[in-house]
N, C-alpha and C. Protein backbone atom coordinates (compact mmCIF):
# COMPACT_ATOMS: atom_id res chain seq x y z
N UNK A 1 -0.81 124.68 88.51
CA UNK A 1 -0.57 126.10 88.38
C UNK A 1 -0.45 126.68 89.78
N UNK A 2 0.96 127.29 90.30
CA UNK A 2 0.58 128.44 91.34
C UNK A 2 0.36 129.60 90.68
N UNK A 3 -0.13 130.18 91.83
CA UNK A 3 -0.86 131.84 91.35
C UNK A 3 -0.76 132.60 92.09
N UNK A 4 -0.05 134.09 91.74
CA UNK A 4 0.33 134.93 93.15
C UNK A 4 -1.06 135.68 93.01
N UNK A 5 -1.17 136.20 94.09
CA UNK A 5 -2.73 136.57 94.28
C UNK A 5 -2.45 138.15 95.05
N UNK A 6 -2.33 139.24 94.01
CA UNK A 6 -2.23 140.61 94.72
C UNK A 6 -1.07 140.87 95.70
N UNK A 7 0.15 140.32 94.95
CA UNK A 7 1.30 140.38 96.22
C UNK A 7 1.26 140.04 97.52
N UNK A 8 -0.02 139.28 98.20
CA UNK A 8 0.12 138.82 99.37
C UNK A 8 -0.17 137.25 99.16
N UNK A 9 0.47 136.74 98.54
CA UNK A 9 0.54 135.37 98.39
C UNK A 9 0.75 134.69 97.88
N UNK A 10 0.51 133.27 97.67
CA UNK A 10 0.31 132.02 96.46
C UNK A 10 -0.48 130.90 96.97
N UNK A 11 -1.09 130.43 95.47
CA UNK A 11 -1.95 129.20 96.03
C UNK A 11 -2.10 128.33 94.76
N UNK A 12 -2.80 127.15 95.18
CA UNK A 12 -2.49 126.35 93.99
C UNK A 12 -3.92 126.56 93.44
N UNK A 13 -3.69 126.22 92.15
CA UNK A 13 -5.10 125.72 91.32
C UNK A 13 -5.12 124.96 90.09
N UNK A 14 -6.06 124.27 89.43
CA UNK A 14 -5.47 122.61 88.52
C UNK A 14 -5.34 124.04 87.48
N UNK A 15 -4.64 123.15 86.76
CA UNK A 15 -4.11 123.78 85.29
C UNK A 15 -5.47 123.51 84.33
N UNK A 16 -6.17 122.67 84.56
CA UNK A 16 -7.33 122.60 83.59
C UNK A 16 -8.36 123.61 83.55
N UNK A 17 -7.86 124.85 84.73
CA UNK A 17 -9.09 125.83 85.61
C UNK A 17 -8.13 127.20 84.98
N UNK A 18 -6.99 126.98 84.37
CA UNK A 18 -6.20 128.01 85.01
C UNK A 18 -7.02 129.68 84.39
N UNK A 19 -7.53 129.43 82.92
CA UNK A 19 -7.85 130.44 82.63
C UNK A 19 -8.62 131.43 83.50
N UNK A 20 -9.98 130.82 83.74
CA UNK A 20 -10.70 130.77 85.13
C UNK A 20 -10.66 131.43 85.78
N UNK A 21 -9.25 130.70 86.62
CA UNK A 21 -8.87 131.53 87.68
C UNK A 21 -8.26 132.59 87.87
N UNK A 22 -7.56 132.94 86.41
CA UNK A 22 -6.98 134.07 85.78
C UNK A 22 -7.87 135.15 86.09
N UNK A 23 -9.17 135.09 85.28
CA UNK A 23 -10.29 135.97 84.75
C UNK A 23 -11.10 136.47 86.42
N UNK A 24 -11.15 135.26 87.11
CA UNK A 24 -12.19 135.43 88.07
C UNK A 24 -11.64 136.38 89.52
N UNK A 25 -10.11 135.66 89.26
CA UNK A 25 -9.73 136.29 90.62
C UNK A 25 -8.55 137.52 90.36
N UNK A 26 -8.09 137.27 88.75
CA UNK A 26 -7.42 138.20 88.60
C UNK A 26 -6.20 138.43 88.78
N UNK A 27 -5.51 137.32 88.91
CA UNK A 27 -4.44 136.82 89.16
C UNK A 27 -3.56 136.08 88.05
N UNK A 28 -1.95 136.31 88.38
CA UNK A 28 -1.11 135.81 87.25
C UNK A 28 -0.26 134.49 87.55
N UNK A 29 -0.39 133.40 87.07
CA UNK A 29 0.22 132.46 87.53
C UNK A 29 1.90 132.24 87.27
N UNK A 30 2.38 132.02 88.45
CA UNK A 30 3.73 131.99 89.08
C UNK A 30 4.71 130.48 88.58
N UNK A 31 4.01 129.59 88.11
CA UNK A 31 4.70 128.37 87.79
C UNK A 31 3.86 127.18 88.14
N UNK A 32 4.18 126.05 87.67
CA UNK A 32 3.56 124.94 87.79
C UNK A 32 3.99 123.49 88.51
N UNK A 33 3.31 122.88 88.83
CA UNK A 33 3.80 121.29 89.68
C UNK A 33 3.04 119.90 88.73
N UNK A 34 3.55 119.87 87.91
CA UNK A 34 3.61 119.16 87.05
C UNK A 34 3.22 117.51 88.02
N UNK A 35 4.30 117.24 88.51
CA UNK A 35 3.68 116.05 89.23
C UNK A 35 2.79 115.49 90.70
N UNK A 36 1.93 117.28 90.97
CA UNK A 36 1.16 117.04 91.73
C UNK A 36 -0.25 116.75 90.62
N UNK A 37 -0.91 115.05 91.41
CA UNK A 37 -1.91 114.45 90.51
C UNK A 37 -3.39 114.74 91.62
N UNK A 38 -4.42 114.65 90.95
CA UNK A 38 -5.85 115.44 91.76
C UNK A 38 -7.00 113.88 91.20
N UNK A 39 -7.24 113.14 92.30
CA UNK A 39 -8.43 112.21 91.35
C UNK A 39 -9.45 112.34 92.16
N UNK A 40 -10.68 112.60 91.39
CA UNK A 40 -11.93 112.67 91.33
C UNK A 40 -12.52 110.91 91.61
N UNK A 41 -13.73 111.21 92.31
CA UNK A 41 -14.79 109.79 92.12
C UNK A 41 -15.81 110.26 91.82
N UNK A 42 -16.68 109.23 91.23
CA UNK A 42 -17.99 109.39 91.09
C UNK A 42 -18.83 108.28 92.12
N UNK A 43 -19.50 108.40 93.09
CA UNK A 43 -20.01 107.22 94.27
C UNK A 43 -21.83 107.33 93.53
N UNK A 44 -21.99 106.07 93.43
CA UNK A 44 -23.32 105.77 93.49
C UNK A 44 -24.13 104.48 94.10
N UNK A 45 -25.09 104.69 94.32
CA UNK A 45 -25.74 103.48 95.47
C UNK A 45 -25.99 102.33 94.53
N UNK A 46 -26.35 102.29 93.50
CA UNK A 46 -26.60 101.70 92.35
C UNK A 46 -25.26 101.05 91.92
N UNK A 47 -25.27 99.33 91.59
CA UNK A 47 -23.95 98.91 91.17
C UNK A 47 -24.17 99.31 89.52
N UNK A 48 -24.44 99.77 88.66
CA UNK A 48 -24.45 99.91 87.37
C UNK A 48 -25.12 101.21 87.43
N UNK A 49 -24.61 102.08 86.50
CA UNK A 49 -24.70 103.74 86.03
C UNK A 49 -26.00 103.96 84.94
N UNK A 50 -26.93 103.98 85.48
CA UNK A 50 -28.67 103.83 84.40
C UNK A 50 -28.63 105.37 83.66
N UNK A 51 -28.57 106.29 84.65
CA UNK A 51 -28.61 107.67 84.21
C UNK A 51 -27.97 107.64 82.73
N UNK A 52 -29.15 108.53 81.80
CA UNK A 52 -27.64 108.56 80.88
C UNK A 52 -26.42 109.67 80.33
N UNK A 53 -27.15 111.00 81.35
CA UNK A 53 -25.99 112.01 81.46
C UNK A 53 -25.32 111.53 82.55
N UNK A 54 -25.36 110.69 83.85
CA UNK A 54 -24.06 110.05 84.47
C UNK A 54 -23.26 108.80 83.60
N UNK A 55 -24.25 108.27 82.88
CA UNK A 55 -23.30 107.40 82.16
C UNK A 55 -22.51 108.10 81.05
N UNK A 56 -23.26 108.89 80.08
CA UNK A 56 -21.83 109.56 79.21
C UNK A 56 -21.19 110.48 80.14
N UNK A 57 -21.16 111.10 81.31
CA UNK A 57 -19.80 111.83 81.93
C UNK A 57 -19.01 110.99 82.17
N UNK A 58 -19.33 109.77 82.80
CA UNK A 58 -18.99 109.11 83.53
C UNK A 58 -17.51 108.24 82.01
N UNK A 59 -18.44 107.73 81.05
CA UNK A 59 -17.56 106.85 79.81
C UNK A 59 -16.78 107.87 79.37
N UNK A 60 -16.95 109.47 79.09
CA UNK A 60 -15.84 110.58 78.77
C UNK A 60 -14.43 110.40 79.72
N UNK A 61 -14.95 110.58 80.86
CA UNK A 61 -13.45 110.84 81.94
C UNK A 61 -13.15 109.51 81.58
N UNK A 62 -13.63 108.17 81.88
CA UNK A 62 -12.78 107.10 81.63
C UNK A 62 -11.93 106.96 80.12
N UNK A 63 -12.61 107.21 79.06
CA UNK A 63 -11.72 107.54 78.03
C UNK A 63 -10.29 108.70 77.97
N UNK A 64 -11.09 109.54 78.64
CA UNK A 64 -10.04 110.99 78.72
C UNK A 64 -9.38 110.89 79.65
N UNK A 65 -9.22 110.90 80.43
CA UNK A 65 -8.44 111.01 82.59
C UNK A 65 -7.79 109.80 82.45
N UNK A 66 -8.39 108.74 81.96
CA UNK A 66 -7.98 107.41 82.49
C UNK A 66 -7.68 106.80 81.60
N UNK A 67 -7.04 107.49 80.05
CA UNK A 67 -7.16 106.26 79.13
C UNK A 67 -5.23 106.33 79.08
């Protein structure tokens, strides 16, 4: 999503935010970039994910983002 921001500008923000950014900053979005891609990591010191709210965030995005 770009977003003009009070006639002095544009900037980007993910389309998964867009409402968001609608509401928060008040702004109307201008068009989209479809094939700009954004990837996230998750780093831990630990070779295996024990937590088990890091392990179900963690098995969601791999199903969802990455399936």
């Amino acid at each position: 999503m770009v977003v003009l921001a009070h006639g002095a500008g544009i900037f980007p923000a993910p389309e998964v935010l867009a409402a968001e950014v609608r509401r928060q900053y008040r702004v109307e979005a201008v068009g989209s970039a479809a094939e700009v891609r954004e990837r996230f990591y998750a780093i831990s010191v630990e070779r295996r994910i024990k937590h088990p709210a890091v392990a179900a965030i963690t098995e969601r995005a791999q199903r969802e983002l990455f399936a």
